[in-house]
C-alpha atoms as a PDB file:
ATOM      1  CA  UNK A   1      -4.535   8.422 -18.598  1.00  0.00           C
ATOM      2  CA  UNK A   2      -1.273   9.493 -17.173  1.00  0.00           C
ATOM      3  CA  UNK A   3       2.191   9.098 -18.913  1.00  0.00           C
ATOM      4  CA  UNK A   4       4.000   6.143 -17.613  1.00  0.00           C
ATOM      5  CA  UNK A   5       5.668   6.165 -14.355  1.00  0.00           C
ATOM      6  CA  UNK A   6       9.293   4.713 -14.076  1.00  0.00           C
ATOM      7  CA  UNK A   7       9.137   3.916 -10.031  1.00  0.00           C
ATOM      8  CA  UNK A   8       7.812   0.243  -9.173  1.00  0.00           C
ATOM      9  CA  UNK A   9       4.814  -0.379  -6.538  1.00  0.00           C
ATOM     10  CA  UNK A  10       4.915  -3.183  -3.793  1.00  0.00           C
ATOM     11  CA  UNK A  11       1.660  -4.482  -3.100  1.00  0.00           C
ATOM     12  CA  UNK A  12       1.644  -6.020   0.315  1.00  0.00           C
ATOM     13  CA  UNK A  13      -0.861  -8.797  -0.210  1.00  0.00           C
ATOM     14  CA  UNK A  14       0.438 -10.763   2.223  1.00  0.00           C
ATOM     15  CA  UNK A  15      -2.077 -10.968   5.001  1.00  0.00           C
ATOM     16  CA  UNK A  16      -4.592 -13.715   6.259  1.00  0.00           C
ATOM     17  CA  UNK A  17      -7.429 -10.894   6.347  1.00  0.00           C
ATOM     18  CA  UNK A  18      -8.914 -12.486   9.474  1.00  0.00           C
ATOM     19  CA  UNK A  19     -11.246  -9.271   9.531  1.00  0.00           C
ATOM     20  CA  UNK A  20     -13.226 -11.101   6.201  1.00  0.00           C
ATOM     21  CA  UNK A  21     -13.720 -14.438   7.092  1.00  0.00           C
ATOM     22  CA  UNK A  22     -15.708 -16.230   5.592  1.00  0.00           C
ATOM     23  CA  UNK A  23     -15.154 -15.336   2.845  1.00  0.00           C
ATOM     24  CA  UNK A  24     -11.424 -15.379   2.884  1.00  0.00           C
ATOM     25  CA  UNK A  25     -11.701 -18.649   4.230  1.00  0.00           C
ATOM     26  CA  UNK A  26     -10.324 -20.068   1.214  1.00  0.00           C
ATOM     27  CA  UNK A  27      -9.172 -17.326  -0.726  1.00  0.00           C
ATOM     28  CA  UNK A  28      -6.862 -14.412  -0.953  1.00  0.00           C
ATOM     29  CA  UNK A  29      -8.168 -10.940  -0.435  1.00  0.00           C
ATOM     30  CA  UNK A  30      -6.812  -9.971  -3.221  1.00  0.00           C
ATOM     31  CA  UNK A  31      -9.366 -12.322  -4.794  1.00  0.00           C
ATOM     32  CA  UNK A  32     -12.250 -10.981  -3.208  1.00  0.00           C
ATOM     33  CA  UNK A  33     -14.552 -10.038  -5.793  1.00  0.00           C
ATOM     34  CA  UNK A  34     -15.872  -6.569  -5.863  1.00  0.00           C
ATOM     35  CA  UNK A  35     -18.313  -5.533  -8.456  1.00  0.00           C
ATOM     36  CA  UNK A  36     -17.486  -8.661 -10.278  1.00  0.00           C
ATOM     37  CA  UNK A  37     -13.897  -8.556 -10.312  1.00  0.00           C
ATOM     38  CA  UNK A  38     -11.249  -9.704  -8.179  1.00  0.00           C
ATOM     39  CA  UNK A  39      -9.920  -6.929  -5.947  1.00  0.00           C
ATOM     40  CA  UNK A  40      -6.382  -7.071  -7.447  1.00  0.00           C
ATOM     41  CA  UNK A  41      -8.056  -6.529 -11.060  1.00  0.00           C
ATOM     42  CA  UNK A  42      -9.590  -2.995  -9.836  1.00  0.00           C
ATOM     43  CA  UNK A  43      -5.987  -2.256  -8.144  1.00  0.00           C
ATOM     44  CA  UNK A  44      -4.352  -3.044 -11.439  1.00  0.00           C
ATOM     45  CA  UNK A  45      -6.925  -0.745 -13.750  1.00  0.00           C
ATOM     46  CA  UNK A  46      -6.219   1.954 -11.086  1.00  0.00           C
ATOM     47  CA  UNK A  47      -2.581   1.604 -11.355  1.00  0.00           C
ATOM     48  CA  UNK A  48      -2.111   1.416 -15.357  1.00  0.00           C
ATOM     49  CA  UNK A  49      -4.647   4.525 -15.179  1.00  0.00           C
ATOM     50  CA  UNK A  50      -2.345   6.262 -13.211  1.00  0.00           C
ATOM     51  CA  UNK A  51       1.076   5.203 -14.955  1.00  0.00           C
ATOM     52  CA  UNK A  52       2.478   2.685 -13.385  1.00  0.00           C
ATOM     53  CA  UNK A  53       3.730   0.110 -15.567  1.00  0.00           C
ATOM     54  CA  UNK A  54       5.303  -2.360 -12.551  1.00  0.00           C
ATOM     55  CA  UNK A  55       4.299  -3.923  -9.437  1.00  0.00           C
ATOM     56  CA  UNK A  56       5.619  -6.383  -7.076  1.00  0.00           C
ATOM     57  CA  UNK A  57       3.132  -8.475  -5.460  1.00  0.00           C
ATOM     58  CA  UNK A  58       4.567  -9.243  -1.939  1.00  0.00           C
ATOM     59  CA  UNK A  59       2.383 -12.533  -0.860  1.00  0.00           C
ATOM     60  CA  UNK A  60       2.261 -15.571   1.880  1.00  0.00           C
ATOM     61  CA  UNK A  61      -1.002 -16.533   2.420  1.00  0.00           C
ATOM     62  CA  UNK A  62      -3.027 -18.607  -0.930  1.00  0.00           C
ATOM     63  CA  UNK A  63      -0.216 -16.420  -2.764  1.00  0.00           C
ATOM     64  CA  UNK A  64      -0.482 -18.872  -5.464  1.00  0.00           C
ATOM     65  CA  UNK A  65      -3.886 -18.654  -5.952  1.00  0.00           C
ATOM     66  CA  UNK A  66      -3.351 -14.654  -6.933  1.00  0.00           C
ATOM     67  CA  UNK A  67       0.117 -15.516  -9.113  1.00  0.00           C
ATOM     68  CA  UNK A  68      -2.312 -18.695 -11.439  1.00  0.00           C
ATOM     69  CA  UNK A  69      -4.772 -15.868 -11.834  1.00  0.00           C
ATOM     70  CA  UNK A  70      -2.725 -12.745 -12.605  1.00  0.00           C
ATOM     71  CA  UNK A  71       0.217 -14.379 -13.901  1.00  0.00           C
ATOM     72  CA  UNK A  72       2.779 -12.000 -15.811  1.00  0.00           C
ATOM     73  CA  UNK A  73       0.496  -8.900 -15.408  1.00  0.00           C
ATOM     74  CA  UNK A  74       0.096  -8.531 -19.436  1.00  0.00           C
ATOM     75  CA  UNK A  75      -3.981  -8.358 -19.222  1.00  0.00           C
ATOM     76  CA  UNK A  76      -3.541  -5.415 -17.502  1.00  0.00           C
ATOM     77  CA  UNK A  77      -0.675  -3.821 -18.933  1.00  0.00           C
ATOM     78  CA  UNK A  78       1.432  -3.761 -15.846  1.00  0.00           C
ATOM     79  CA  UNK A  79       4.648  -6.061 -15.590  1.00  0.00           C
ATOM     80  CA  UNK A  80       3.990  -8.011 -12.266  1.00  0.00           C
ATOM     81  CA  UNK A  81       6.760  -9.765 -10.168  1.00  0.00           C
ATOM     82  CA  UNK A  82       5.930 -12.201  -6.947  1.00  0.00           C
ATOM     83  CA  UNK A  83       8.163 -12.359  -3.759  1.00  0.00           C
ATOM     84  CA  UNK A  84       6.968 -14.928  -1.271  1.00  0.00           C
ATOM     85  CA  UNK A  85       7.224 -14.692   2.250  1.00  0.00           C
ATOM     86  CA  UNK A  86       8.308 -18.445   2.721  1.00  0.00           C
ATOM     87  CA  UNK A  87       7.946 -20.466   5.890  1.00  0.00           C
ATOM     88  CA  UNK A  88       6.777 -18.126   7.916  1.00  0.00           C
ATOM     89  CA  UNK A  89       4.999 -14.188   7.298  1.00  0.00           C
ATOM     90  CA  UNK A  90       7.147 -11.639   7.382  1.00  0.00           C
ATOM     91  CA  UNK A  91       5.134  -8.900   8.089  1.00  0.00           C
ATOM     92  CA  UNK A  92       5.282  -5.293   6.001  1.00  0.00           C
ATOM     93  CA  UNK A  93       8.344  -4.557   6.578  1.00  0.00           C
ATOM     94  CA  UNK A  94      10.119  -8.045   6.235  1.00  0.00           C
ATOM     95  CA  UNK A  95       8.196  -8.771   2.894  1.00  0.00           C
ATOM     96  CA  UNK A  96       9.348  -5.681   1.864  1.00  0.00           C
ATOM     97  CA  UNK A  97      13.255  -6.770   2.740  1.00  0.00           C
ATOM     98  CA  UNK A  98      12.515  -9.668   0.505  1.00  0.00           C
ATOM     99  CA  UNK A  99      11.132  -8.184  -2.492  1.00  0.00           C
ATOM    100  CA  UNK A 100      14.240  -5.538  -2.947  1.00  0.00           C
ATOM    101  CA  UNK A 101      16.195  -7.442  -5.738  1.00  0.00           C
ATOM    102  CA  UNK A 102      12.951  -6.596  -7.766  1.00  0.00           C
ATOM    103  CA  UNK A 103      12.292  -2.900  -6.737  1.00  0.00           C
ATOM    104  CA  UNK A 104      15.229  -1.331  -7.374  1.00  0.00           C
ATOM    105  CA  UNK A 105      16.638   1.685  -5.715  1.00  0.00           C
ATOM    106  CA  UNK A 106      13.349   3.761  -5.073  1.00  0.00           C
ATOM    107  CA  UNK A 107       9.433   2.505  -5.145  1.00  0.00           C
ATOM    108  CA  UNK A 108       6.006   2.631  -4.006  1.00  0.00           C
ATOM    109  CA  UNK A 109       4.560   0.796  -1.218  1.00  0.00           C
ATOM    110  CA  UNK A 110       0.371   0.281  -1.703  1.00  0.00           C
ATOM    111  CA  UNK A 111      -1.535  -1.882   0.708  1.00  0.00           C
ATOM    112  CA  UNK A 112      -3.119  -4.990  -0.456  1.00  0.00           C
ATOM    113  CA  UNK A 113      -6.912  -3.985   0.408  1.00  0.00           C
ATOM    114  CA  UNK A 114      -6.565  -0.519  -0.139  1.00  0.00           C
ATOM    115  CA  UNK A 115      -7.927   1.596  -3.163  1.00  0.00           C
ATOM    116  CA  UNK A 116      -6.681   4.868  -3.592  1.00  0.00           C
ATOM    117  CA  UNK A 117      -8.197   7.120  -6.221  1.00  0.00           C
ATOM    118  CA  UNK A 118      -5.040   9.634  -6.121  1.00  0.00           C
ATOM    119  CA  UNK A 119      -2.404  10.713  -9.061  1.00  0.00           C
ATOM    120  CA  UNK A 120       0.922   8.717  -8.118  1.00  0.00           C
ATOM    121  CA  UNK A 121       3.284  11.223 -10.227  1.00  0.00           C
ATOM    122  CA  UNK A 122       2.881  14.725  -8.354  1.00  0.00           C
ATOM    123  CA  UNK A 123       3.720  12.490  -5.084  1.00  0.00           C
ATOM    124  CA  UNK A 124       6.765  11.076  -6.661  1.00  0.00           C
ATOM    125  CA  UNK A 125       7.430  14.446  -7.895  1.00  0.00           C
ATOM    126  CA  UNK A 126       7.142  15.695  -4.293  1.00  0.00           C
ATOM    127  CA  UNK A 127       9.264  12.798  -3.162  1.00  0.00           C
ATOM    128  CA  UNK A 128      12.091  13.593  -5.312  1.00  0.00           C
ATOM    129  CA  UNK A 129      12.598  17.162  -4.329  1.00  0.00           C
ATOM    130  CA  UNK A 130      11.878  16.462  -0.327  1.00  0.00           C
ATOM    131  CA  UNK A 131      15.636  14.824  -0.271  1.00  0.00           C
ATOM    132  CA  UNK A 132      13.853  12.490   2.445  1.00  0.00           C
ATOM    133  CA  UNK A 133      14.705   8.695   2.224  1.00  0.00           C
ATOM    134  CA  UNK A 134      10.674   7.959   2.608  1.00  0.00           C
ATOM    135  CA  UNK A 135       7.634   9.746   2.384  1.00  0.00           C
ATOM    136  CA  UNK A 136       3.827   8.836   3.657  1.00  0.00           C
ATOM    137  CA  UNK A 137       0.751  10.203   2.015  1.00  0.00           C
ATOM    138  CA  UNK A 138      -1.794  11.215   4.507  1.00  0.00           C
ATOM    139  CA  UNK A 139      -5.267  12.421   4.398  1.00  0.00           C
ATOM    140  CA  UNK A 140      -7.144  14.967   6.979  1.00  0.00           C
ATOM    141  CA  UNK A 141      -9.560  12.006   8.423  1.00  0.00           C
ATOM    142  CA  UNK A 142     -10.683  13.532  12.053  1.00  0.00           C
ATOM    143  CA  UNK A 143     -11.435   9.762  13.157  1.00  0.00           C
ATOM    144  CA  UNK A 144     -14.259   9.701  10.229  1.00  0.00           C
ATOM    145  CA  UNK A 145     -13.267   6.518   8.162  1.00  0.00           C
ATOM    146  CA  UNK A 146     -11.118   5.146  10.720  1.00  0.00           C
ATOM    147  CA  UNK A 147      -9.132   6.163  13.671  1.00  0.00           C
ATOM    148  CA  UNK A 148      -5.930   8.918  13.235  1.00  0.00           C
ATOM    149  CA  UNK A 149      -2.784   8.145  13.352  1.00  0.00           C
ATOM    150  CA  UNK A 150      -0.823  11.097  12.248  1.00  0.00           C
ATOM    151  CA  UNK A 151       0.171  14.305  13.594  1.00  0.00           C
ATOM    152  CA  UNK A 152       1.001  16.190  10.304  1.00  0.00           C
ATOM    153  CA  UNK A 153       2.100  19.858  11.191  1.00  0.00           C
ATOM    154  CA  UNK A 154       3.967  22.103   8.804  1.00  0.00           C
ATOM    155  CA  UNK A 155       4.670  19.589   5.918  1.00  0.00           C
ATOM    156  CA  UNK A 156       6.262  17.056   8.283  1.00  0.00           C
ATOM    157  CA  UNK A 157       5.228  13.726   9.950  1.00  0.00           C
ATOM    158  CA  UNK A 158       5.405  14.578  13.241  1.00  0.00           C
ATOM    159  CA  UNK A 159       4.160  11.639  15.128  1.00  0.00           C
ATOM    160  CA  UNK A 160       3.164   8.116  13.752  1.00  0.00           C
ATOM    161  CA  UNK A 161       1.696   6.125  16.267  1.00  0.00           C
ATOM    162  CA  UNK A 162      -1.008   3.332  15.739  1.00  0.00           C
ATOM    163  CA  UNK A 163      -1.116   2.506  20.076  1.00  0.00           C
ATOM    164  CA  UNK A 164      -0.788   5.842  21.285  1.00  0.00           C
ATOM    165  CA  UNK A 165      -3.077   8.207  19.897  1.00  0.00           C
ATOM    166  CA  UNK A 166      -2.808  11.821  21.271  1.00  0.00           C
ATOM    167  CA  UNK A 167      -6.096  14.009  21.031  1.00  0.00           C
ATOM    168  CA  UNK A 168      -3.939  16.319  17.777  1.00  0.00           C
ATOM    169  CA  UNK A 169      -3.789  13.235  15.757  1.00  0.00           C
ATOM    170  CA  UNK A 170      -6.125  14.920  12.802  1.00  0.00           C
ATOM    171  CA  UNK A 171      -4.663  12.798   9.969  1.00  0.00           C
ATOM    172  CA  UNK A 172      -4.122   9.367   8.753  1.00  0.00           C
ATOM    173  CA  UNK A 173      -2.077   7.319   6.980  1.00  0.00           C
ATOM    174  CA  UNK A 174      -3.257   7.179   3.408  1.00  0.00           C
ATOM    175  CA  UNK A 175      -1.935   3.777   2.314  1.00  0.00           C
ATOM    176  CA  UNK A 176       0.429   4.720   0.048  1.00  0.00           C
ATOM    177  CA  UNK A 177       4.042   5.527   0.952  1.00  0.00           C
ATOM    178  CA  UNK A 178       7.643   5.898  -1.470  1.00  0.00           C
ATOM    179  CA  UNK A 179      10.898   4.494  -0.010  1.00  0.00           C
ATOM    180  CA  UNK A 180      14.739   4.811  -1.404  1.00  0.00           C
ATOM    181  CA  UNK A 181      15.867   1.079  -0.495  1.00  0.00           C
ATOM    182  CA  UNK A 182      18.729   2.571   2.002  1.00  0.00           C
ATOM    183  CA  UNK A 183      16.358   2.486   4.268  1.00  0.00           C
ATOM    184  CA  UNK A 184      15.643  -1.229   4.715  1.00  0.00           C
ATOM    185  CA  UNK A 185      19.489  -2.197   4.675  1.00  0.00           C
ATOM    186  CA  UNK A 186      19.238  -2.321   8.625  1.00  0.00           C
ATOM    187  CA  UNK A 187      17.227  -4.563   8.937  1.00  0.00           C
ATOM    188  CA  UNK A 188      17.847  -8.466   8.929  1.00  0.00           C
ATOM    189  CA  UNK A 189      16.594 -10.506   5.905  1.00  0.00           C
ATOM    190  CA  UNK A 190      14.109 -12.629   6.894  1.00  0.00           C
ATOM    191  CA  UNK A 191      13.515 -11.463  10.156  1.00  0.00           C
ATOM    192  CA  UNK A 192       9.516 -10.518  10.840  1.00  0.00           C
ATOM    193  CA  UNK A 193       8.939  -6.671  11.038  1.00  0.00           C
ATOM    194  CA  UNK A 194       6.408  -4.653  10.660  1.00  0.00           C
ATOM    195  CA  UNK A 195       6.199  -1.215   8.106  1.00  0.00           C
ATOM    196  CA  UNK A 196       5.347   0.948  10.982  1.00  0.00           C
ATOM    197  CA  UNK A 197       8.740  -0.120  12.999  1.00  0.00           C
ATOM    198  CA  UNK A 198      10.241   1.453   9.791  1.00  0.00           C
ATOM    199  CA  UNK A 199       8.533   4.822   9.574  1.00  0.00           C
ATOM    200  CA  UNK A 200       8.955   4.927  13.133  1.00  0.00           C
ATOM    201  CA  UNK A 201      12.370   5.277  12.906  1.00  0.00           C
ATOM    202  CA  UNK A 202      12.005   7.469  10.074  1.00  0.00           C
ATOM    203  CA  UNK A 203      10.519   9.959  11.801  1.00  0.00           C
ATOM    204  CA  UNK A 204      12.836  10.222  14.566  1.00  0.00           C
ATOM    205  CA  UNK A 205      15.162  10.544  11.928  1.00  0.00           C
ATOM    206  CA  UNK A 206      13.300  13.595  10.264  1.00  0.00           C
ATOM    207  CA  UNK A 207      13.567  11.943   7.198  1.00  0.00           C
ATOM    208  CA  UNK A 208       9.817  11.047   6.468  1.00  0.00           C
ATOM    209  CA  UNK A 209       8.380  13.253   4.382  1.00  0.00           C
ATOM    210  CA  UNK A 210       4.563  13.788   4.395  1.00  0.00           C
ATOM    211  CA  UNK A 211       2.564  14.715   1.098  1.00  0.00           C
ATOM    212  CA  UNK A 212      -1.023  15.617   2.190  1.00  0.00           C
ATOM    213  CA  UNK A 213      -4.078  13.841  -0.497  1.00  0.00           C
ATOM    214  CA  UNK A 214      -7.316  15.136  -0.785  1.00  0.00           C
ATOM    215  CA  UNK A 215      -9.571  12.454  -1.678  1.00  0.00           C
ATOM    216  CA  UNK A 216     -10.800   9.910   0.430  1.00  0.00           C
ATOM    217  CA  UNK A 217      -9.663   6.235   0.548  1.00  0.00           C
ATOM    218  CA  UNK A 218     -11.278   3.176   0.204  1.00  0.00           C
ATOM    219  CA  UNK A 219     -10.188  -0.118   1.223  1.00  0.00           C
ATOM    220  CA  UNK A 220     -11.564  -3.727   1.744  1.00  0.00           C
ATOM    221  CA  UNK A 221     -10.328  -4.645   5.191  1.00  0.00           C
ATOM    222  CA  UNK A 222     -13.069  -4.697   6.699  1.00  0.00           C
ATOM    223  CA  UNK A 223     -16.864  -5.994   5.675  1.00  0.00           C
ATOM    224  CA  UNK A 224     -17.952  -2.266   5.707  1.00  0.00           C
ATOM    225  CA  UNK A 225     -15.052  -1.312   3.567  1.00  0.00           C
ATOM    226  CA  UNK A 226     -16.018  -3.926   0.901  1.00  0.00           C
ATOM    227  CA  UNK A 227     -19.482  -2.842   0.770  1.00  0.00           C
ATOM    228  CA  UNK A 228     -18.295   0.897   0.258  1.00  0.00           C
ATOM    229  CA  UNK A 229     -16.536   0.068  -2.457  1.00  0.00           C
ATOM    230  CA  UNK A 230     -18.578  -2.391  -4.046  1.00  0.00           C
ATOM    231  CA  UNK A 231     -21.085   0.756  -4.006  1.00  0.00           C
ATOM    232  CA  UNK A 232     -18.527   2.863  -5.496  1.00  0.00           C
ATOM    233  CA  UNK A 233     -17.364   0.342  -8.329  1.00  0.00           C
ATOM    234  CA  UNK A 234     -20.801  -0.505  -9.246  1.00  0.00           C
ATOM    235  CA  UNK A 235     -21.607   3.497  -9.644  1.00  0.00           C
ATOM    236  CA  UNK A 236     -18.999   3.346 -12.391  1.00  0.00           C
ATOM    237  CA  UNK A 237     -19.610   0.674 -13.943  1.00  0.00           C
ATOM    238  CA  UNK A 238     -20.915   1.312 -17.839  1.00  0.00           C
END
């Protein structure tokens, strides 16, 4: 188990997961059960294992569904905070915005539906020296597990594009990512935007820093991803 962490982790678990219906008809999918457990409960365990110690759960949709069952976090050794969306979603980037007076200068950003078997410190490590004001994991996909989004050439995001997708694209985004707040002060509280507008600019900017991971990701987005993992968790199960 790895030594504590000091750096927070939003969890944008926000969504209405449209791609999982039914079965997120009625709940979260953060409370889609995977090998008998509630997704969040395998994030959590994954987390702690890795030293993190606090999360922010960024939520809108059945968000109080996931804050009766996980209240404070203590089960799972990890201090949890909630930031609603309100009224209306906010998107990635606009949940973010909200949750700041609970992250603090510099934290994580994890995906709601993703699981991420990597070791969080020798990224924040990387982070840290880079002098960037963000950084984006990435992993060498080649269109296997889902389509590339990344041009990553020499240690540096290059492109980010999700709509345009030149034939170089060879990587990914990972699903994890490390921001200094500075970088959301331009934006408008409360105002819809998505994460991608952000690490748009950030690359423009040169100051996106991209820390290459080797092992794969898994994620519950779709109904294939669910049944990958589900495979996975039950293989480790005692």
């Amino acid at each position: 188990m790895s030594a504590p962490l000091d750096i927070p982790v939003a969890i944008l678990a926000g969504g209405l997961a449209t791609r999982l219906r039914p079965i997120t008809k009625k709940i979260p999918k953060s409370l889609v059960p995977v090998a008998g457990k509630p997704f969040l409960a395998h994030q959590l365990e994954l987390l702690h294992a890795r030293g993190i110690r606090h999360a922010v759960l960024c939520i809108g949709y059945l968000g109080e569904m996931i804050q009766r069952e996980f209240g404070n976090g203590s089960t799972y050794g990890i201090r949890l905070d909630y930031s609603f969306d309100g009224p209306k979603p906010l998107g990635t980037g606009g949940a973010i915005k909200r949750a700041l007076p609970l992250l603090g200068d510099e934290f994580f950003v994890l995906y709601g539906d993703s699981y991420l078997p990597v070791e969080y410190r020798p990224i924040a490590e990387f982070f840290r020296h880079s002098g960037k004001l963000g950084c984006m994991t990435v992993y060498r996909n080649e269109g296997h597990y889902d389509i590339s989004n990344v041009v990553f050439r020499d240690g540096e995001i290059a492109v980010y594009d999700k709509k345009n997708r030149p034939p170089e694209m060879r990587h990914i985004d990972y699903g994890l990512s490390l921001f200094k707040a500075p970088v959301f002060e331009p934006y408008a509280t409360d105002r819809p935007f998505d994460l991608t507008e952000v690490m748009g600019k950030l690359v423009r900017e040169r100051q996106l820093a991209g820390y290459e991971v080797r092992e794969r990701f898994y994620e519950i987005g779709s109904p294939t991803g669910l049944a990958e993992l589900e495979t996975l968790l039950q293989s480790k199960s005692p």
